[in-house]
C-alpha atoms as a PDB file:
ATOM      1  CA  UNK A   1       0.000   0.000   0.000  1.00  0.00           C
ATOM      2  CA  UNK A   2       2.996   3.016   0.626  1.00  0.00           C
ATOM      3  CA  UNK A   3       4.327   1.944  -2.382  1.00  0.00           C
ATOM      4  CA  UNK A   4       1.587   2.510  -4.597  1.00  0.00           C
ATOM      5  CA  UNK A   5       0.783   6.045  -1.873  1.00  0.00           C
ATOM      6  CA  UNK A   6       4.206   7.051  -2.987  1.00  0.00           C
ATOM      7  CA  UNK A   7       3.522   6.431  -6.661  1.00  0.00           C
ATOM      8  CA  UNK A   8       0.024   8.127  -6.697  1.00  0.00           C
ATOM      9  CA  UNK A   9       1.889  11.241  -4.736  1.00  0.00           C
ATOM     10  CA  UNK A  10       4.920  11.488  -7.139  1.00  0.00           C
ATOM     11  CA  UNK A  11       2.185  11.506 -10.203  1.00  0.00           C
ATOM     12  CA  UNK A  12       0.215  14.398  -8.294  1.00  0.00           C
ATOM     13  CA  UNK A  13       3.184  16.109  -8.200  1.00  0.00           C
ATOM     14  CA  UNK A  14       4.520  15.978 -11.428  1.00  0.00           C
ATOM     15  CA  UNK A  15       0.785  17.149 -12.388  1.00  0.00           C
ATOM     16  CA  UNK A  16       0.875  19.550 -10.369  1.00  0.00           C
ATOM     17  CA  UNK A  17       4.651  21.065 -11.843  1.00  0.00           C
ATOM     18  CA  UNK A  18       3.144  20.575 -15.148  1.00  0.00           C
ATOM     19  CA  UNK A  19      -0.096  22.493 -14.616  1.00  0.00           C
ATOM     20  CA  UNK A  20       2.061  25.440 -12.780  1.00  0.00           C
ATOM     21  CA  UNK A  21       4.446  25.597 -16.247  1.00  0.00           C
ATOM     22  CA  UNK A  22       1.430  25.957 -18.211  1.00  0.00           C
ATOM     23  CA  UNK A  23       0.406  29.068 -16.181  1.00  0.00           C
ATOM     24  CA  UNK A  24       3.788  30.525 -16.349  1.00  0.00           C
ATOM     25  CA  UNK A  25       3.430  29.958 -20.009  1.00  0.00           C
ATOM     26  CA  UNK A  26       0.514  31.397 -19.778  1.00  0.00           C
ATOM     27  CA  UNK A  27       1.106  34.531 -18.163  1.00  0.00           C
ATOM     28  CA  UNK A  28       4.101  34.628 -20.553  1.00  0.00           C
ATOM     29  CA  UNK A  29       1.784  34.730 -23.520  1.00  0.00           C
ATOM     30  CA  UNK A  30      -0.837  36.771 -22.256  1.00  0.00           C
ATOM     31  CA  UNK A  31       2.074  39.677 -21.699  1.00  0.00           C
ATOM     32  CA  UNK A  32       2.816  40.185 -25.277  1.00  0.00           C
ATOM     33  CA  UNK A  33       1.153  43.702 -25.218  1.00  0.00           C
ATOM     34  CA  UNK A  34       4.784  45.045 -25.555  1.00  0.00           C
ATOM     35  CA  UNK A  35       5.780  48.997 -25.766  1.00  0.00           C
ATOM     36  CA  UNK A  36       5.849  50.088 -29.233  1.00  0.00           C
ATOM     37  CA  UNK A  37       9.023  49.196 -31.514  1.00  0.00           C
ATOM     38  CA  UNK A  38       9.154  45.278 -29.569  1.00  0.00           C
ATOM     39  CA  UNK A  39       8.879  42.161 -31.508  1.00  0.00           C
ATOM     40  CA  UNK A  40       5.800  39.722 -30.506  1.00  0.00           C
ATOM     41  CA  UNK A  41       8.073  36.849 -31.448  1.00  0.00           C
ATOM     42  CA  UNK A  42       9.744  35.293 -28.089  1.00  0.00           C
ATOM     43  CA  UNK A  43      12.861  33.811 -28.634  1.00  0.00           C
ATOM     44  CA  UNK A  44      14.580  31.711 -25.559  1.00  0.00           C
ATOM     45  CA  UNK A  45      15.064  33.152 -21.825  1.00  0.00           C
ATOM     46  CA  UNK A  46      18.230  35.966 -21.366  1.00  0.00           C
ATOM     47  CA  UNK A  47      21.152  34.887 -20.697  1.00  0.00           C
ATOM     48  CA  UNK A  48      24.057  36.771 -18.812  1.00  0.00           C
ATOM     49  CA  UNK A  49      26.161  37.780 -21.334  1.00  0.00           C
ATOM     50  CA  UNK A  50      29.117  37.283 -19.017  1.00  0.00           C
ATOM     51  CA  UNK A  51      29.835  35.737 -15.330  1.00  0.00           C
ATOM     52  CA  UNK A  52      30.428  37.835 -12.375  1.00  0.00           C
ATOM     53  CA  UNK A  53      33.418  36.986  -9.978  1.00  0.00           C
ATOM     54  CA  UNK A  54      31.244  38.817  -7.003  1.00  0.00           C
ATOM     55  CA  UNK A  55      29.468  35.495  -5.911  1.00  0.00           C
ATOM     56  CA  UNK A  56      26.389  38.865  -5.007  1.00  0.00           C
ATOM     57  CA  UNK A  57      26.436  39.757  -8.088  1.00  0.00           C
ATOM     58  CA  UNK A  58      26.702  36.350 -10.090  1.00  0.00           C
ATOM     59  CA  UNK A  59      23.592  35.243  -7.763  1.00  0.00           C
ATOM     60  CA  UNK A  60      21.577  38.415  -9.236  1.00  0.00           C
ATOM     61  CA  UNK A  61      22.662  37.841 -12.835  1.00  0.00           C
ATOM     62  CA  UNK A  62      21.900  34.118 -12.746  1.00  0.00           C
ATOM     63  CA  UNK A  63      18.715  34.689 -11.344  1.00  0.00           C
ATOM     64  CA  UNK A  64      17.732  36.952 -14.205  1.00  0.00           C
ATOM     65  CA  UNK A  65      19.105  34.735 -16.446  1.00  0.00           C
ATOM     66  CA  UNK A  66      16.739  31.844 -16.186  1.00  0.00           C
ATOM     67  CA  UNK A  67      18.829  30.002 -13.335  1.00  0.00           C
ATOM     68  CA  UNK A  68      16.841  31.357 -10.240  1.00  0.00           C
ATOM     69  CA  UNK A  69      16.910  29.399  -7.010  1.00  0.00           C
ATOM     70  CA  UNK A  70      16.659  25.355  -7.008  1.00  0.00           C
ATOM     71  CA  UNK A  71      15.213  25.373  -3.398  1.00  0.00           C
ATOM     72  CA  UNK A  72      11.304  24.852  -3.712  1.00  0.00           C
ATOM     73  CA  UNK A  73      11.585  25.635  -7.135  1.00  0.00           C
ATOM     74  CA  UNK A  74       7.675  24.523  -8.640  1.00  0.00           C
ATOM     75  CA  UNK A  75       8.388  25.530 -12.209  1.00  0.00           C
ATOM     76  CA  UNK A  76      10.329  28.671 -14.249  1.00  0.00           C
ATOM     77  CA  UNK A  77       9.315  29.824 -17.558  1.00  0.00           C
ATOM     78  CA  UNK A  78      11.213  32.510 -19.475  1.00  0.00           C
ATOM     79  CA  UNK A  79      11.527  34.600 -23.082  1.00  0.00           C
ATOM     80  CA  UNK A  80      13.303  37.231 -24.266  1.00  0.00           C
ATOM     81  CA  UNK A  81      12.091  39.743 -26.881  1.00  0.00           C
ATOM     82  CA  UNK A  82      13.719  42.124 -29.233  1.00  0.00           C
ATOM     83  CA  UNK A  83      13.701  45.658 -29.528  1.00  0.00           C
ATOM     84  CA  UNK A  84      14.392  48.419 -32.318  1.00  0.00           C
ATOM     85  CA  UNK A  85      17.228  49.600 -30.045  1.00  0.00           C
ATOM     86  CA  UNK A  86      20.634  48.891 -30.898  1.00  0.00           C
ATOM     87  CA  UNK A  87      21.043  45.153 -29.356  1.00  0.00           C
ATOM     88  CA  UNK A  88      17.829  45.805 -27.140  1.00  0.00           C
ATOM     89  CA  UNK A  89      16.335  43.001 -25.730  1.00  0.00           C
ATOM     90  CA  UNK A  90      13.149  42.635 -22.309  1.00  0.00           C
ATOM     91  CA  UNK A  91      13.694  39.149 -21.198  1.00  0.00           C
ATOM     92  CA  UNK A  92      10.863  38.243 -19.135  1.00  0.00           C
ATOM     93  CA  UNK A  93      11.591  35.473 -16.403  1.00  0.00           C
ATOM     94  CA  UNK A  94       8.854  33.711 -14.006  1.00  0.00           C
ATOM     95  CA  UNK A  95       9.548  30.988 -11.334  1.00  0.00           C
ATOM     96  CA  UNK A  96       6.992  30.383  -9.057  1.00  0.00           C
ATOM     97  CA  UNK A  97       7.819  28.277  -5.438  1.00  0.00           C
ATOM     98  CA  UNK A  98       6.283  26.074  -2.451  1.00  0.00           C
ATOM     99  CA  UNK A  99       5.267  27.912   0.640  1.00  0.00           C
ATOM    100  CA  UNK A 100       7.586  30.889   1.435  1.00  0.00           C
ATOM    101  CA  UNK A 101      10.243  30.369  -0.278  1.00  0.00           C
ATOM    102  CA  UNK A 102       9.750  32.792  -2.970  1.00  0.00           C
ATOM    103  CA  UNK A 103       9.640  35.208  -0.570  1.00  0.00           C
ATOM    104  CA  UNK A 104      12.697  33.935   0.911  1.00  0.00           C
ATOM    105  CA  UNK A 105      14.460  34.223  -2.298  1.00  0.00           C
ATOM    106  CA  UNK A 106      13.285  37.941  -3.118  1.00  0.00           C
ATOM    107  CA  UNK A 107      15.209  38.757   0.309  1.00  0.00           C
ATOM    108  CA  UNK A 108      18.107  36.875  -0.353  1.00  0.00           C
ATOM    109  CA  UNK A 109      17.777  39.050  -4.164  1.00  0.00           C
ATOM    110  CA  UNK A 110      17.628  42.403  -2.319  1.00  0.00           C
ATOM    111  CA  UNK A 111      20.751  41.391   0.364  1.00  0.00           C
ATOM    112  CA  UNK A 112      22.946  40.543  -3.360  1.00  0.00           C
ATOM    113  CA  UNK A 113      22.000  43.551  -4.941  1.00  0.00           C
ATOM    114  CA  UNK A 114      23.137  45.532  -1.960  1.00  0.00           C
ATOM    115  CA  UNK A 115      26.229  43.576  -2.252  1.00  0.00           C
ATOM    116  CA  UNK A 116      26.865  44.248  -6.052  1.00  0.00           C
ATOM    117  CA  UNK A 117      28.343  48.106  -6.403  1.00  0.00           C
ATOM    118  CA  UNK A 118      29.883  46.702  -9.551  1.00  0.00           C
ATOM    119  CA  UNK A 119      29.770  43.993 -11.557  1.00  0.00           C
ATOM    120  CA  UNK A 120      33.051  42.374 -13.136  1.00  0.00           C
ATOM    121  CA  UNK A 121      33.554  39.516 -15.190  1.00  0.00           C
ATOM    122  CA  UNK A 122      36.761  37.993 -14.749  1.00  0.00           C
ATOM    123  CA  UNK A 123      38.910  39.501 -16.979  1.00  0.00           C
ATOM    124  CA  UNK A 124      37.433  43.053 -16.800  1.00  0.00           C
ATOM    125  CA  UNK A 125      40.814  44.212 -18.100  1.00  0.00           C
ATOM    126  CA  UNK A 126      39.361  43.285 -20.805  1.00  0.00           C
ATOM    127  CA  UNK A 127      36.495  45.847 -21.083  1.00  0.00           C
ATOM    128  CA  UNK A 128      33.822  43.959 -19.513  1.00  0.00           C
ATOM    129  CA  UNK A 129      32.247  45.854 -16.074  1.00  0.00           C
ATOM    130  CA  UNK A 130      29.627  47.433 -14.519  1.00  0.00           C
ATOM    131  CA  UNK A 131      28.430  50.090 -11.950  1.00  0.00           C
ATOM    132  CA  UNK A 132      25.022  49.014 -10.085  1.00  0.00           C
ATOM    133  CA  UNK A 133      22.946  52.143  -9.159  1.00  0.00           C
ATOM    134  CA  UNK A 134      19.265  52.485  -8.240  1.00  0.00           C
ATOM    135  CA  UNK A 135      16.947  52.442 -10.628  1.00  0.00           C
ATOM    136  CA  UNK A 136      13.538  54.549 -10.672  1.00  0.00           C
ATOM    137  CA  UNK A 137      10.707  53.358 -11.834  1.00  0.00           C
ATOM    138  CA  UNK A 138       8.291  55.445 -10.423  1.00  0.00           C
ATOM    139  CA  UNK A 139       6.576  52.865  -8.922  1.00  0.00           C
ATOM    140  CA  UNK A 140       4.724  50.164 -10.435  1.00  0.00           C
ATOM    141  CA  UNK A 141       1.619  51.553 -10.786  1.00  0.00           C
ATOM    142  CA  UNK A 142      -2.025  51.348  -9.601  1.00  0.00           C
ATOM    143  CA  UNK A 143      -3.964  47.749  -9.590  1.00  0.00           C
ATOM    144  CA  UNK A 144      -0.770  45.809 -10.284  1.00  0.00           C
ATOM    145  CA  UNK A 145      -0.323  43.523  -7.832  1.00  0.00           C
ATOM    146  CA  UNK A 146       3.231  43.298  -6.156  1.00  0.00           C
ATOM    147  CA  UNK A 147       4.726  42.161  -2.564  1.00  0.00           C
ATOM    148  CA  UNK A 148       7.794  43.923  -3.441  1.00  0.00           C
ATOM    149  CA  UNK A 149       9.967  45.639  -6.161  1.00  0.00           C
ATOM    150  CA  UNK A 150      14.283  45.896  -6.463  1.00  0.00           C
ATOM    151  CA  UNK A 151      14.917  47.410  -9.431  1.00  0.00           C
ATOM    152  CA  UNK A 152      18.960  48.494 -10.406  1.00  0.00           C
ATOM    153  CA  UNK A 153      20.740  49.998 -13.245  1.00  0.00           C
ATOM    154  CA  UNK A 154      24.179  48.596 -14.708  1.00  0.00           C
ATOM    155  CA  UNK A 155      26.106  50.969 -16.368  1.00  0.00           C
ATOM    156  CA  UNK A 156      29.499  50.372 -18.063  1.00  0.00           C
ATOM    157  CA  UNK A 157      30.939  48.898 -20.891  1.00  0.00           C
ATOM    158  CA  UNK A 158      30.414  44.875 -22.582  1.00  0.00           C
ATOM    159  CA  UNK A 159      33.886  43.178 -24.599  1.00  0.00           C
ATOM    160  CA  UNK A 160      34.923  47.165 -24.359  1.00  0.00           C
ATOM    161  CA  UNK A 161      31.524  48.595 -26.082  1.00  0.00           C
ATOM    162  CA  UNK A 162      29.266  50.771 -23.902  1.00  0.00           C
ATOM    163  CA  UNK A 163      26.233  48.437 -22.729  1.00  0.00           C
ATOM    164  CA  UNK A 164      23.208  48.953 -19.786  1.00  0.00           C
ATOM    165  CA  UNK A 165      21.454  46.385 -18.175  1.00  0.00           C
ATOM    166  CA  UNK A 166      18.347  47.236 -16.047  1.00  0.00           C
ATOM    167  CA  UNK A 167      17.157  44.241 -13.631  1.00  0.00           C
ATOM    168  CA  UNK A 168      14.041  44.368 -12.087  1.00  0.00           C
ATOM    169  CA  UNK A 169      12.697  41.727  -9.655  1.00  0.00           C
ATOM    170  CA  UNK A 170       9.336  41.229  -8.045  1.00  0.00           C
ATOM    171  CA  UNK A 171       7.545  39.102  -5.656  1.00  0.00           C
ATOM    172  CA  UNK A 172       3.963  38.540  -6.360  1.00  0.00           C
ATOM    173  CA  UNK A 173       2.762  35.542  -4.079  1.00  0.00           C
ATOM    174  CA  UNK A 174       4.483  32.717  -4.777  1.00  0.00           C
ATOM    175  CA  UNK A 175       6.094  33.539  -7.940  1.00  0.00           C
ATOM    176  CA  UNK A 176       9.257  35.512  -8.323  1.00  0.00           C
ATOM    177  CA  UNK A 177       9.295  37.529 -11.412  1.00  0.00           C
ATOM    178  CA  UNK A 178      12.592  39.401 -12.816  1.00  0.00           C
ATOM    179  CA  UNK A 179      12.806  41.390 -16.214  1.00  0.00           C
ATOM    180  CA  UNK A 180      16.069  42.725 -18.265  1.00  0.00           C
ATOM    181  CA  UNK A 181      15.952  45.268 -20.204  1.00  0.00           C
ATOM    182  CA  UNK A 182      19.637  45.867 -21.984  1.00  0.00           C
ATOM    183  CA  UNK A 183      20.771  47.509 -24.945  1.00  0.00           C
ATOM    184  CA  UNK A 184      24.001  49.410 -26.273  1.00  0.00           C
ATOM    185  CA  UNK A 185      24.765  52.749 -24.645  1.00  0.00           C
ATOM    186  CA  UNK A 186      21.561  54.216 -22.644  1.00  0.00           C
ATOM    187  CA  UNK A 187      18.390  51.828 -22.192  1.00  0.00           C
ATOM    188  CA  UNK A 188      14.812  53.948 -21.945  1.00  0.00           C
ATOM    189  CA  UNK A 189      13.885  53.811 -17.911  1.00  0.00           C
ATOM    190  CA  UNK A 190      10.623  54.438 -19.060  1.00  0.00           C
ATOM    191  CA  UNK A 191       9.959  51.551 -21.522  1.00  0.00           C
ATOM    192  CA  UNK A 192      11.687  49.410 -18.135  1.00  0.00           C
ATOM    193  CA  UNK A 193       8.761  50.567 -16.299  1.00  0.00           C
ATOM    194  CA  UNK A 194       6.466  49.989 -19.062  1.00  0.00           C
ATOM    195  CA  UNK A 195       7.722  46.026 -19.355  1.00  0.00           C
ATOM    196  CA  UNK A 196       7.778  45.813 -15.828  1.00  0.00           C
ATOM    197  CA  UNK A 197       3.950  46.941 -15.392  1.00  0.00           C
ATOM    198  CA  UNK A 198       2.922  44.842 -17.726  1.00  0.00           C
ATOM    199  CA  UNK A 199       4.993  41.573 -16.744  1.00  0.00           C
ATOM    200  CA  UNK A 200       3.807  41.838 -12.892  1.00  0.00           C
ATOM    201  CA  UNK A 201       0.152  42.845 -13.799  1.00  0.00           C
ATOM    202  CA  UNK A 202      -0.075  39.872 -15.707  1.00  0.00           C
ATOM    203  CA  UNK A 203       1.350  37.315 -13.183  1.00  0.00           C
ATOM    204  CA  UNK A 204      -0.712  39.152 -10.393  1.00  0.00           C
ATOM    205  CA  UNK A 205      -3.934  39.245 -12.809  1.00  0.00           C
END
């Protein structure tokens, strides 16, 4: 009789993963009313375009970049799309967790991002680093749903070319959502907030 408990409970579980990717998916293809000049075609989750040697700021990148935290992980979904910017890209990443844990993890996010002043690959002789700064969205906005908002500006330079990365991380329940917006030279603030509005309403709708 356990055995066949223990099979039963590892099918309801796999269910239930399966049923939370579909919503992530979901939400993911509900929030394709993108600011003006964005493609509607997702391609595959951001990636960090380099790998920090501040263990603060590799956790931050990484967890933009479609590797959040394993622990109580239910499911992660992620796209990127492109912009008419030169090298713009709004990758969108959701990963939703049991209990508290994604609240959890949005604190441990916050305590790394105070710990990141700059972020350096590791040969930034090379041209590759970045100052972290606040970032200002003006707030999220009215009737979107959010349990808490870090948002930060990277400023500096890619392989030697100028390059800005804006990360922006939410909590909404029990899903931790996190948004790049990155281009060459200066990236809009204001289309940040705009992705950022939509992305949370959505998961929060």
């Amino acid at each position: 009789m356990s055995g066949v408990s223990a099979g039963c409970g590892e099918r309801s579980g796999a269910t239930d993963r399966a049923a939370e990717l579909n919503r992530l998916r979901g939400v993911l293809s509900e929030a394709r009313d993108l600011p003006e000049g964005f493609s509607t075609r997702p391609r595959d989750g951001w990636r960090a375009p380099f790998k920090a040697v501040d263990e603060d700021c590799r956790f931050v990148l990484d967890t933009a970049g479609g590797r959040p935290p394993k622990r109580a992980l239910g499911a992660r979904a992620a796209v990127t799309y492109q912009g008419d910017g030169v090298g713009e890209l709004a990758g969108f990443g959701l990963a939703s967790y049991d209990g508290d844990d994604a609240a959890l993890h949005f604190g441990e996010l916050a305590e790394a991002l105070g710990g990141c002043p700059v972020a350096r690959a590791p040969l930034a002789g090379r041209g590759t680093a970045f100052r972290v700064s606040g970032l200002d969205l003006g707030g999220i906005g009215d009737g979107v749903q959010a349990d808490g908002v870090q948002a930060r500006r990277l400023n500096g330079r890619l392989n030697g070319y100028p390059y800005e990365i804006h990360l922006v991380f939410a909590l909404s329940g029990h899903t931790l959502v996190s948004l790049v917006h990155a281009g060459v030279r200066e990236v809009d603030a204001a289309r940040t907030g705009e992705l950022a509005r939509l992305l949370v309403g959505e998961v929060g709708a």
